[in-house]
Every structure is written in structure tokens, then in C-alpha cells.
PDB file of N, CA and C in Angstrom:
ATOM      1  N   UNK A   1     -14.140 101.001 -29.874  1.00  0.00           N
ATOM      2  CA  UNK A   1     -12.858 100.367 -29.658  1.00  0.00           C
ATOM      3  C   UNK A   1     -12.977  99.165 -28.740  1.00  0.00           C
ATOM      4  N   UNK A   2     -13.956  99.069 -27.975  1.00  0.00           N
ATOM      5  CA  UNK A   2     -14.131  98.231 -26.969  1.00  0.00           C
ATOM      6  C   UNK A   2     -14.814  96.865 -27.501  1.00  0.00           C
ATOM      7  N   UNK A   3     -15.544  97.205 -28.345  1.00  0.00           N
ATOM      8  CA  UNK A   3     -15.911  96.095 -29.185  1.00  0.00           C
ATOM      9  C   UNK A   3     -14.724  95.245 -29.800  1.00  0.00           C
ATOM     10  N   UNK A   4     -14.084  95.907 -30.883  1.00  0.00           N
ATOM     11  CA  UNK A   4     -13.034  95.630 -31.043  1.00  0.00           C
ATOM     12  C   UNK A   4     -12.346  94.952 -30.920  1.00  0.00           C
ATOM     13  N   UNK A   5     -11.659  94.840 -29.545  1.00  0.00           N
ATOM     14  CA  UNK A   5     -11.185  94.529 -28.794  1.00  0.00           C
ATOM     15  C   UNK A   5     -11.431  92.815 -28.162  1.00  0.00           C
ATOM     16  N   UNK A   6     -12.282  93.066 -27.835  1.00  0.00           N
ATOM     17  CA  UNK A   6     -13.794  91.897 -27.042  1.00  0.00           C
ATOM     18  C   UNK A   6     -13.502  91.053 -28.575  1.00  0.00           C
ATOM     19  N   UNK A   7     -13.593  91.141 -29.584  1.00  0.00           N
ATOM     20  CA  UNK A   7     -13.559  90.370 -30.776  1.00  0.00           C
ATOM     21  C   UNK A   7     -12.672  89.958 -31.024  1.00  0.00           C
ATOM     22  N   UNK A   8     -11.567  90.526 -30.872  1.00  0.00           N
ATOM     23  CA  UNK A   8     -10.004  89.719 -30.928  1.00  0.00           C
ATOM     24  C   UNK A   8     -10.022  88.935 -29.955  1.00  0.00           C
ATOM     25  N   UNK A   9     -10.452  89.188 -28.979  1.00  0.00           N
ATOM     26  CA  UNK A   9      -9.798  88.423 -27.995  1.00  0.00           C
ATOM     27  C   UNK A   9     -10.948  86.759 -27.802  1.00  0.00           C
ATOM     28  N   UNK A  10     -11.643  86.576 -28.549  1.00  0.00           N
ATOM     29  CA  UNK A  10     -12.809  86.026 -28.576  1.00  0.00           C
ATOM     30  C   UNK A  10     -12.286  85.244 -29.929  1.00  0.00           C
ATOM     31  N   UNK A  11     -11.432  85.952 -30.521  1.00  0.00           N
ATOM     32  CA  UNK A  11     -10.917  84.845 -31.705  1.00  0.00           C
ATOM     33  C   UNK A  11      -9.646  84.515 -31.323  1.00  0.00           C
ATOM     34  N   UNK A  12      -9.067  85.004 -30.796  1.00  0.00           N
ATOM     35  CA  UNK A  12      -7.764  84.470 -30.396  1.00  0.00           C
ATOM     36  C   UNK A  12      -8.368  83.171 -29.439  1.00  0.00           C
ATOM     37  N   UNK A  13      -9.405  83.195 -28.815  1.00  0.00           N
ATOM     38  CA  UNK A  13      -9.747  82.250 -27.627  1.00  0.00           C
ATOM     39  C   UNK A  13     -10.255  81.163 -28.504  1.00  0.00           C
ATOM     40  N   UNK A  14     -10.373  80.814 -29.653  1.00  0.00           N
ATOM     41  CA  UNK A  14     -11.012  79.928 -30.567  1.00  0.00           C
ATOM     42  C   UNK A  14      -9.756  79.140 -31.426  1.00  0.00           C
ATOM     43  N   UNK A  15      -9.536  77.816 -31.599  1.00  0.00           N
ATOM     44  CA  UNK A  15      -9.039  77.234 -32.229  1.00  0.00           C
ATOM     45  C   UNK A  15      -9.251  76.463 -33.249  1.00  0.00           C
ATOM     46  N   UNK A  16      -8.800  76.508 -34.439  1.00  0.00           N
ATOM     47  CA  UNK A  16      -9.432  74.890 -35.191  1.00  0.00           C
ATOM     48  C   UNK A  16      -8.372  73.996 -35.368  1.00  0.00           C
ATOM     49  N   UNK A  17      -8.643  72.732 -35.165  1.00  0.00           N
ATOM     50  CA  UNK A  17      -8.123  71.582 -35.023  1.00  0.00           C
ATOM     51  C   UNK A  17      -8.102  70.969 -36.688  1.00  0.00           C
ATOM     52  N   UNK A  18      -7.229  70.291 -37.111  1.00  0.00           N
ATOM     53  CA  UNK A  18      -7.871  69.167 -37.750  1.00  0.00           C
ATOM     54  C   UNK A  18      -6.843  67.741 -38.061  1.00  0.00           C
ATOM     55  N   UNK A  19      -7.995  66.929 -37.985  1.00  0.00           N
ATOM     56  CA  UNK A  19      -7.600  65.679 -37.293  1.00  0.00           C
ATOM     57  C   UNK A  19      -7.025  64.850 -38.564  1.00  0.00           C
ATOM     58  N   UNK A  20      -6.174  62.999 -38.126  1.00  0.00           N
ATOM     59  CA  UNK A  20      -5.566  62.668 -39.454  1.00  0.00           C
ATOM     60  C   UNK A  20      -6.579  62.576 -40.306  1.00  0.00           C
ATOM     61  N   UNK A  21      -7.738  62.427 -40.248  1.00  0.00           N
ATOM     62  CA  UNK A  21      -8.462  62.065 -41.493  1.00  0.00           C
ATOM     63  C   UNK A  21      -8.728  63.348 -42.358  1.00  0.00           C
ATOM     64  N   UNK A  22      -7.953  64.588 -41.860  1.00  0.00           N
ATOM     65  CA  UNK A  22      -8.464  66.181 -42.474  1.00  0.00           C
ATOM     66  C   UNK A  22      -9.423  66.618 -41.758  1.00  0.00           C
ATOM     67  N   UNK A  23     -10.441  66.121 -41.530  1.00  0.00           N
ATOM     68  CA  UNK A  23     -11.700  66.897 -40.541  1.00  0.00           C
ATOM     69  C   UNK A  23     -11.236  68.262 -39.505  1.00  0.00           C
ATOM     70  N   UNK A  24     -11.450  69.542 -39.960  1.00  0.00           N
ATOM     71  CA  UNK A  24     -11.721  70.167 -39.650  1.00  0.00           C
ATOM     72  C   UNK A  24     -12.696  70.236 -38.332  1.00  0.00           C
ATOM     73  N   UNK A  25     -12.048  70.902 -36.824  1.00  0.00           N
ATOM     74  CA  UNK A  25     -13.360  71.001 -35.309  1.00  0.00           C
ATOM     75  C   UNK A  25     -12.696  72.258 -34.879  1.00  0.00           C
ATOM     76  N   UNK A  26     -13.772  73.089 -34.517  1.00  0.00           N
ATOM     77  CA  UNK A  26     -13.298  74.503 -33.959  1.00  0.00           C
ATOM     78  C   UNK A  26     -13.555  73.844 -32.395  1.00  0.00           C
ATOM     79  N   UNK A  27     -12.700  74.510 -31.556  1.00  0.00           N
ATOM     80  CA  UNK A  27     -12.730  74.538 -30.124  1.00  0.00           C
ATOM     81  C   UNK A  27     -12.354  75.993 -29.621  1.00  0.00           C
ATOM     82  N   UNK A  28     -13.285  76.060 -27.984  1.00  0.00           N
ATOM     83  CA  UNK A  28     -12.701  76.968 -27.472  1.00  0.00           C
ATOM     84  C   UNK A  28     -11.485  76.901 -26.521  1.00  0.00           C
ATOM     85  N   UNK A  29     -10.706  77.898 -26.370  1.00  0.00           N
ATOM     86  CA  UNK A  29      -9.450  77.415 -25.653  1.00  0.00           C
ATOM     87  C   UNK A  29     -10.080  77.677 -24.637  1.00  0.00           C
ATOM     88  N   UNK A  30      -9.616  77.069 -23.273  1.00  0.00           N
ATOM     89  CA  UNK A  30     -10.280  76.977 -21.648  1.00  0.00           C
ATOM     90  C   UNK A  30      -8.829  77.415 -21.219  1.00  0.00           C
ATOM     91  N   UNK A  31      -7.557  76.737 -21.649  1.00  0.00           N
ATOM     92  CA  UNK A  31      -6.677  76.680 -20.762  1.00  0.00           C
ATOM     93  C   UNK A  31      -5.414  75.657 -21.084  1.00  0.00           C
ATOM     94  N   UNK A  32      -4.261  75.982 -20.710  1.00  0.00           N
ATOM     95  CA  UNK A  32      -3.007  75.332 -20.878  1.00  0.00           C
ATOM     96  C   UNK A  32      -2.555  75.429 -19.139  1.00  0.00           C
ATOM     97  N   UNK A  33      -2.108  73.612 -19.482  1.00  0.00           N
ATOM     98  CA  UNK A  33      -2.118  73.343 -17.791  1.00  0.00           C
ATOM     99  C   UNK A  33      -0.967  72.238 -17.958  1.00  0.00           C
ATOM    100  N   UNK A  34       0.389  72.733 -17.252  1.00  0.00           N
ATOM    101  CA  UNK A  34       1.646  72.318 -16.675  1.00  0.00           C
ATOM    102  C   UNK A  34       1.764  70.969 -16.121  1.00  0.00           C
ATOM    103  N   UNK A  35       1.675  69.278 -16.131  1.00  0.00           N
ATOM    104  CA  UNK A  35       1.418  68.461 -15.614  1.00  0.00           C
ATOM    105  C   UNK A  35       2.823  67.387 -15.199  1.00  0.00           C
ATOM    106  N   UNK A  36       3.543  67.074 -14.795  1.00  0.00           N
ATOM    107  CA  UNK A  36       4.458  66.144 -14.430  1.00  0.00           C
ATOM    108  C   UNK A  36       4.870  66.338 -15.890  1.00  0.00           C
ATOM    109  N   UNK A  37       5.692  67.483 -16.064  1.00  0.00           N
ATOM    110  CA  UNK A  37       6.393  67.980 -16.906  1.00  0.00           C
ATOM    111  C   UNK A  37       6.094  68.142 -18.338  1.00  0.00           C
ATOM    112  N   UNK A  38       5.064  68.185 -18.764  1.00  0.00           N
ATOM    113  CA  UNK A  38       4.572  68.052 -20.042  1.00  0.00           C
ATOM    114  C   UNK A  38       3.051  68.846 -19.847  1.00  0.00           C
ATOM    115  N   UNK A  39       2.762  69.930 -20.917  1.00  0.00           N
ATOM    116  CA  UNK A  39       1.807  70.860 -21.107  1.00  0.00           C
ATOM    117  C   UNK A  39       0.449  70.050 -21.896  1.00  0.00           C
ATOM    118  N   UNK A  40      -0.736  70.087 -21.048  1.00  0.00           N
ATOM    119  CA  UNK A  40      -1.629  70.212 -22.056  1.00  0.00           C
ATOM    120  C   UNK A  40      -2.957  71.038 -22.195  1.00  0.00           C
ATOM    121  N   UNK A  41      -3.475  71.014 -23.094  1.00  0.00           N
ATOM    122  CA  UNK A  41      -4.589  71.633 -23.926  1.00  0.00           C
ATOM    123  C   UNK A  41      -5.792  71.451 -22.866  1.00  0.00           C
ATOM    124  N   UNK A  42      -6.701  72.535 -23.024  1.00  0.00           N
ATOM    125  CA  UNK A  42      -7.919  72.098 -21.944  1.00  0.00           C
ATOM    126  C   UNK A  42      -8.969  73.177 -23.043  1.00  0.00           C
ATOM    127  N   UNK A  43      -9.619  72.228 -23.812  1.00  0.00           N
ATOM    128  CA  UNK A  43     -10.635  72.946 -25.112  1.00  0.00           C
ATOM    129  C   UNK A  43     -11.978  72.438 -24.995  1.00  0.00           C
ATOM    130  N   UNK A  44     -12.612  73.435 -25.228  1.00  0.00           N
ATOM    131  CA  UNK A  44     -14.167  73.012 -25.464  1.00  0.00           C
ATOM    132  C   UNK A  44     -14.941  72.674 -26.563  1.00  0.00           C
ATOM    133  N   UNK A  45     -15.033  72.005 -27.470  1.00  0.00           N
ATOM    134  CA  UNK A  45     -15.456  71.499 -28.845  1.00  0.00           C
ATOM    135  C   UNK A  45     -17.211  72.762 -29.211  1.00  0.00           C
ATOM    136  N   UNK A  46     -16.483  73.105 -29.643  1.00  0.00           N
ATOM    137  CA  UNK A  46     -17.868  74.421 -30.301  1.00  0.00           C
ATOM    138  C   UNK A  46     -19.289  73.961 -30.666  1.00  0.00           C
ATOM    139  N   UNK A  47     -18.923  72.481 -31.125  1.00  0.00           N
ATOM    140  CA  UNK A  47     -20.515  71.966 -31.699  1.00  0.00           C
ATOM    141  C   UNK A  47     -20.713  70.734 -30.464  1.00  0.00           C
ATOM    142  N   UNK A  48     -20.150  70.695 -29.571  1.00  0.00           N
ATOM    143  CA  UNK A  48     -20.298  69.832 -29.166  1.00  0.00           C
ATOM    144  C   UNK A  48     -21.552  70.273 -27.670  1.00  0.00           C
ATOM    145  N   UNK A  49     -23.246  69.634 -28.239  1.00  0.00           N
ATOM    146  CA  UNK A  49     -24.147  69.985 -27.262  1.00  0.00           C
ATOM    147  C   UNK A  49     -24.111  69.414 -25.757  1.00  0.00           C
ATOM    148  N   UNK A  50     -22.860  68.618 -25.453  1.00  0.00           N
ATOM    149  CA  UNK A  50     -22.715  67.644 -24.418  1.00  0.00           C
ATOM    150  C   UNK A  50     -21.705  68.374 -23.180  1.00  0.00           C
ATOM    151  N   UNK A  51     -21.391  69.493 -23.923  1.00  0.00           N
ATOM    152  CA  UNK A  51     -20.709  70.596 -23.287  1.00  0.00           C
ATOM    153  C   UNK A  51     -19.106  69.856 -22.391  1.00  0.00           C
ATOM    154  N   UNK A  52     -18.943  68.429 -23.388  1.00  0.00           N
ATOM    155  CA  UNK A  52     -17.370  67.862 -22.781  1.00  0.00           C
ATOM    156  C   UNK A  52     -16.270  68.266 -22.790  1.00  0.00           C
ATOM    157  N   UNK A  53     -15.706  68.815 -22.319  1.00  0.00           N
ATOM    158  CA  UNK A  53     -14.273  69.398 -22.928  1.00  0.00           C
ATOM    159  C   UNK A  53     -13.127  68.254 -23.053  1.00  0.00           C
ATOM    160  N   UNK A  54     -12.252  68.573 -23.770  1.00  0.00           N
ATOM    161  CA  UNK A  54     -11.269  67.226 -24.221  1.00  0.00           C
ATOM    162  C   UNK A  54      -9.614  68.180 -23.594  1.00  0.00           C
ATOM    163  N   UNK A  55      -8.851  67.186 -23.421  1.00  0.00           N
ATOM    164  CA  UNK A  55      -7.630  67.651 -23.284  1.00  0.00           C
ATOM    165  C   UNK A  55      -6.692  67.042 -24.018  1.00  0.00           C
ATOM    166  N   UNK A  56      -5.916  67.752 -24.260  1.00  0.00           N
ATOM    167  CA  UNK A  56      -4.096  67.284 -25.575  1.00  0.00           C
ATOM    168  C   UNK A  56      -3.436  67.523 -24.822  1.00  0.00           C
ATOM    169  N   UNK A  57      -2.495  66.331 -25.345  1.00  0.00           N
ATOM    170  CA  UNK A  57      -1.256  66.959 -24.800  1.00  0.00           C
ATOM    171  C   UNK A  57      -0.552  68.091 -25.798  1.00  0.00           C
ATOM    172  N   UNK A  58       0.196  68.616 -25.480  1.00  0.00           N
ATOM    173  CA  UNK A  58       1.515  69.424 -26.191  1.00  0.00           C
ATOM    174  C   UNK A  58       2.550  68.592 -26.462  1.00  0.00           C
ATOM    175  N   UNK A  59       3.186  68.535 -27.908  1.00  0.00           N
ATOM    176  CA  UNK A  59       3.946  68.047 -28.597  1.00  0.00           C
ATOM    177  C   UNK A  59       4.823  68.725 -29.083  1.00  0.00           C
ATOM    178  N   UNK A  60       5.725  69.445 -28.272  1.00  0.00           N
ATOM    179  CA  UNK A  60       6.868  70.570 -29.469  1.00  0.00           C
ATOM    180  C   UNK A  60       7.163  69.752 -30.809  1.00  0.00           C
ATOM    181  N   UNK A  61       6.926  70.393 -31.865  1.00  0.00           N
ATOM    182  CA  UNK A  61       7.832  69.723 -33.231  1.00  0.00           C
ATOM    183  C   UNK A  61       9.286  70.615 -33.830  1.00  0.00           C
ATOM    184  N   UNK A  62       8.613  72.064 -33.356  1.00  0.00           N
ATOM    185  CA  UNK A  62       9.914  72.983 -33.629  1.00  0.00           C
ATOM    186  C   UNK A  62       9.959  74.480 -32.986  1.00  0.00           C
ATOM    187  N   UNK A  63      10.916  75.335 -33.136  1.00  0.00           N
ATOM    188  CA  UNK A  63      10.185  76.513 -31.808  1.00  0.00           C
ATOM    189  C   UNK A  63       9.342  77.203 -32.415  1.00  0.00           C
ATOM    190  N   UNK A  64       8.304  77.012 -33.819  1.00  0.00           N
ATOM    191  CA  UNK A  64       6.552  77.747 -34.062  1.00  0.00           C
ATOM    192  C   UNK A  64       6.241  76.551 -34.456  1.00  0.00           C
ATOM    193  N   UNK A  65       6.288  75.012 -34.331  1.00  0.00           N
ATOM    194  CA  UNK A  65       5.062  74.104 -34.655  1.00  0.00           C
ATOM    195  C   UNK A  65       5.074  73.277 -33.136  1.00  0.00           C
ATOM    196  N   UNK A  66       3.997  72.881 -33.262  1.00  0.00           N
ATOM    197  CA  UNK A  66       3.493  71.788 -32.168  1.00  0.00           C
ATOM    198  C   UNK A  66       2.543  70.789 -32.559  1.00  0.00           C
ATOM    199  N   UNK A  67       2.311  69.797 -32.012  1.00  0.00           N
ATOM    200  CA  UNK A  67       1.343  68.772 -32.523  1.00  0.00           C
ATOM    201  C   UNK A  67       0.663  68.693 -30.874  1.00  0.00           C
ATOM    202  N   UNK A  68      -0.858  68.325 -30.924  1.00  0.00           N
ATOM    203  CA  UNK A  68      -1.342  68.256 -30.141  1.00  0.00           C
ATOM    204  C   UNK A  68      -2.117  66.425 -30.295  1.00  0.00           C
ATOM    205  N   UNK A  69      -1.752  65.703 -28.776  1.00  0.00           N
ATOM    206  CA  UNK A  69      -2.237  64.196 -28.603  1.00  0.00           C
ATOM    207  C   UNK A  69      -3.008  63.710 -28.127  1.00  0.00           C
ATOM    208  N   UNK A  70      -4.136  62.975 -28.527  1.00  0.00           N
ATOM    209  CA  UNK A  70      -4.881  63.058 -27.687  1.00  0.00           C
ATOM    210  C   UNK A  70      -4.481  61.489 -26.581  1.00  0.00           C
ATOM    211  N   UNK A  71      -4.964  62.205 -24.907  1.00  0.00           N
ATOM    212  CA  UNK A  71      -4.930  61.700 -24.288  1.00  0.00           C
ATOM    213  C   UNK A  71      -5.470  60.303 -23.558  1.00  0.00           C
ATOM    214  N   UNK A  72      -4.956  59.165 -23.551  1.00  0.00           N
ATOM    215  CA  UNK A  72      -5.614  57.916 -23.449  1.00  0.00           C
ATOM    216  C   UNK A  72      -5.536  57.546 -21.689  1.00  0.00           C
ATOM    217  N   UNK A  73      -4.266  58.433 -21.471  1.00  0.00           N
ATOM    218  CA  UNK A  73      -3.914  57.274 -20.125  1.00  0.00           C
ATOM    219  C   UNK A  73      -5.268  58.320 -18.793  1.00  0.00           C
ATOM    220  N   UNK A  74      -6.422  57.736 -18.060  1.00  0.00           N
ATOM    221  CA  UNK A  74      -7.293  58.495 -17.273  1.00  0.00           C
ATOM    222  C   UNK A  74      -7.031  59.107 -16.112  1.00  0.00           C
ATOM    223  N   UNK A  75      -5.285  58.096 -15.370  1.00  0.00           N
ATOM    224  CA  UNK A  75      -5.169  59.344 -14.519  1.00  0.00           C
ATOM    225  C   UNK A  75      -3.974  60.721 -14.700  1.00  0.00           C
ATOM    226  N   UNK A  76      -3.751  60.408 -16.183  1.00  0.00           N
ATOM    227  CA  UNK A  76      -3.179  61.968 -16.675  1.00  0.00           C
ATOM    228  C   UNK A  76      -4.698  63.213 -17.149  1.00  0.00           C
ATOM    229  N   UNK A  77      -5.760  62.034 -17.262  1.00  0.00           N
ATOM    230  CA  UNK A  77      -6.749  63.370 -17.501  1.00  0.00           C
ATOM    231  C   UNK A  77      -7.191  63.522 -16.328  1.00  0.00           C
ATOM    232  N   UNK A  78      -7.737  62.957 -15.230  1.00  0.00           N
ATOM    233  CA  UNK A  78      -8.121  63.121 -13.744  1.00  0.00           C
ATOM    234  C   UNK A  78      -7.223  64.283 -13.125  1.00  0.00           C
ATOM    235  N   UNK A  79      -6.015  63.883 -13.636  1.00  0.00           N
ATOM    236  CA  UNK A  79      -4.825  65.258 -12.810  1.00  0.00           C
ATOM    237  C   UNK A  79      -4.958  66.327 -13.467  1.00  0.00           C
ATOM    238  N   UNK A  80      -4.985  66.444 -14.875  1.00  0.00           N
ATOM    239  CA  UNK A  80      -5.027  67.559 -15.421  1.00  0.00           C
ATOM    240  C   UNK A  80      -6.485  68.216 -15.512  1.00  0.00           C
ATOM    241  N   UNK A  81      -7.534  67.317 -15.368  1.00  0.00           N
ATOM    242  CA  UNK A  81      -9.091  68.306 -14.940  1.00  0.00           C
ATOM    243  C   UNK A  81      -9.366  68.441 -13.398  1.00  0.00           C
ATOM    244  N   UNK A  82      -8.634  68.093 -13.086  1.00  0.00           N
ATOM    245  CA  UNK A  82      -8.763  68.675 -11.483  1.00  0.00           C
ATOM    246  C   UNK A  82      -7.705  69.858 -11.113  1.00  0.00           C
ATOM    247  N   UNK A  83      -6.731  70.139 -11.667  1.00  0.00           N
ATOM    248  CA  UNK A  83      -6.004  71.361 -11.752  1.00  0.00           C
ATOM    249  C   UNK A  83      -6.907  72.414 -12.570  1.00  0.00           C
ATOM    250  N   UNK A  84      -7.643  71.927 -13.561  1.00  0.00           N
ATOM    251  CA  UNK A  84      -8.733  72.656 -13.632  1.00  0.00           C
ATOM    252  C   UNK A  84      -9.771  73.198 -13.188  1.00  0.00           C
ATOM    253  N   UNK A  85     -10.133  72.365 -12.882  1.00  0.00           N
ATOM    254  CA  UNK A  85     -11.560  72.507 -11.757  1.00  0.00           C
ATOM    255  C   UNK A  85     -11.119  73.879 -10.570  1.00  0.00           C
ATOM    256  N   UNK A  86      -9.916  73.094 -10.232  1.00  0.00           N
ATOM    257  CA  UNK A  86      -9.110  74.015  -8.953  1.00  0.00           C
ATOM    258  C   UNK A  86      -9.554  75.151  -9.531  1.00  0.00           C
ATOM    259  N   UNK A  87      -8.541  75.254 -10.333  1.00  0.00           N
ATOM    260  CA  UNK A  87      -7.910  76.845 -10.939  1.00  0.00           C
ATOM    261  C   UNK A  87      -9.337  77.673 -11.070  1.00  0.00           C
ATOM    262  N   UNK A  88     -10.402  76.919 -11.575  1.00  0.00           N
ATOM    263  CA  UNK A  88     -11.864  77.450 -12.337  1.00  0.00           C
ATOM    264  C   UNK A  88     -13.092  77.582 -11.589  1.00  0.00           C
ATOM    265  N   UNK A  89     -12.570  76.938  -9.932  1.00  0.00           N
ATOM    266  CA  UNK A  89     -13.849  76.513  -8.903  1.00  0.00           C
ATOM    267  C   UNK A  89     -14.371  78.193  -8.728  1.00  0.00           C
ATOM    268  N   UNK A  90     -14.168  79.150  -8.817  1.00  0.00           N
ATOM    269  CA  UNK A  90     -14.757  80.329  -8.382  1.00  0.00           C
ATOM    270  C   UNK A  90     -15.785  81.030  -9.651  1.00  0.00           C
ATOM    271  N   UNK A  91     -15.388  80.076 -10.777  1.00  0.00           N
ATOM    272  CA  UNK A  91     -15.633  81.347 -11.969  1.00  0.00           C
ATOM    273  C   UNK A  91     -16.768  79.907 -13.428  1.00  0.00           C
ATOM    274  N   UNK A  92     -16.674  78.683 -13.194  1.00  0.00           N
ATOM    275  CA  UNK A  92     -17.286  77.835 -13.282  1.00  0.00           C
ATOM    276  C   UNK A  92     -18.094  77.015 -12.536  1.00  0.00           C
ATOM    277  N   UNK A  93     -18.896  76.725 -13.229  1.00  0.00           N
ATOM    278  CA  UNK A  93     -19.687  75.574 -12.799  1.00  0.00           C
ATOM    279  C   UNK A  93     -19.498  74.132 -13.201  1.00  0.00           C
ATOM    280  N   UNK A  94     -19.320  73.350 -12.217  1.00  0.00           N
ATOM    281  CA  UNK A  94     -18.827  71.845 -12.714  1.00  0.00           C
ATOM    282  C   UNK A  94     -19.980  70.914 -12.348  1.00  0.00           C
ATOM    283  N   UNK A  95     -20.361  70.047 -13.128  1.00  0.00           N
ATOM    284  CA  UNK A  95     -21.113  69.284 -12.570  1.00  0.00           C
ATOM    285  C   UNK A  95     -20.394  67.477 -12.592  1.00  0.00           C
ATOM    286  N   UNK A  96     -20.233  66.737 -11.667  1.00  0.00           N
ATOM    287  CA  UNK A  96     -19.824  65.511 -11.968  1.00  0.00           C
ATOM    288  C   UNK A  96     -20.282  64.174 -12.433  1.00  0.00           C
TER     289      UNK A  96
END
């Protein structure tokens, strides 16, 4: 049962994305993080050997769809990976 278990929760922690061109990218979820009023995404790209994680924003479209954006402006990602870092300094390793 414990297995089980460990497996759901290991797919629930996995997302796939896919982008306008259709392309299909699995990510892992890291985290959803609250920022000057707007939620975003904190994912780890599965194939990605560079080990970068990317962040979205959250886009409500309706109360079960959402669109996720990707983020351009650097000090909405600076704020939102350092609320990370925070939240993760005991249980990660960061390197800068």
C-alpha cells in the first residue's frame, strides 16, 4: 500500500505542459508561490540536464481552466525564486 501511495503522489507531482506550437514538456511541480497578488508556477523541466527550473505565471480562464505565462519581467522572477529559495533553504541545495 505504501508503494502505492509514493506513486500517486509522484504523479500527481508531475505535469505536462504543451506549448503554442503543440510540443508536448513534462515538468516536475516544485511549488505554487503567492506574489504581489498573482500566483505562480515553480517547475522543473524533466529532460532538462541543466537542472533550471522555470516559473509561470497563473492565468485563471474559468473556475477548472487556467493558462500558465511565461515570465519575462526579472524582478518578478528574482521575487518569486527567492521566496523559494526561502521556503526550500533547509531541504535544497541552491547553487548561484
Amino acid at each position: 500500500m505504501e508503494n502505492e501511495e509514493l506513486l500517486q503522489e509522484e504523479e500527481a507531482s508531475t505535469l505536462t505542459l504543451t506549448d503554442e506550437n503543440g510540443v508536448d514538456t513534462e515538468f516536475e511541480y516544485l511549488d505554487c508561490i503567492e506574489y504581489d497578488g498573482k500566483e505562480y508556477l515553480v517547475l522543473l523541466p524533466l529532460d532538462d540536464e541543466e537542472n533550471g527550473i522555470v516559473i509561470l505565471e497563473i492565468e485563471p480562464v474559468d473556475e477548472e481552466n487556467e493558462n500558465y505565462l511565461a515570465v519575462d519581467d526579472t524582478e518578478i522572477l528574482d521575487a518569486v525564486y527567492s521566496i523559494f529559495k526561502d521556503r526550500y533553504k533547509d531541504v535544497l541545495l541552491f547553487e548561484d
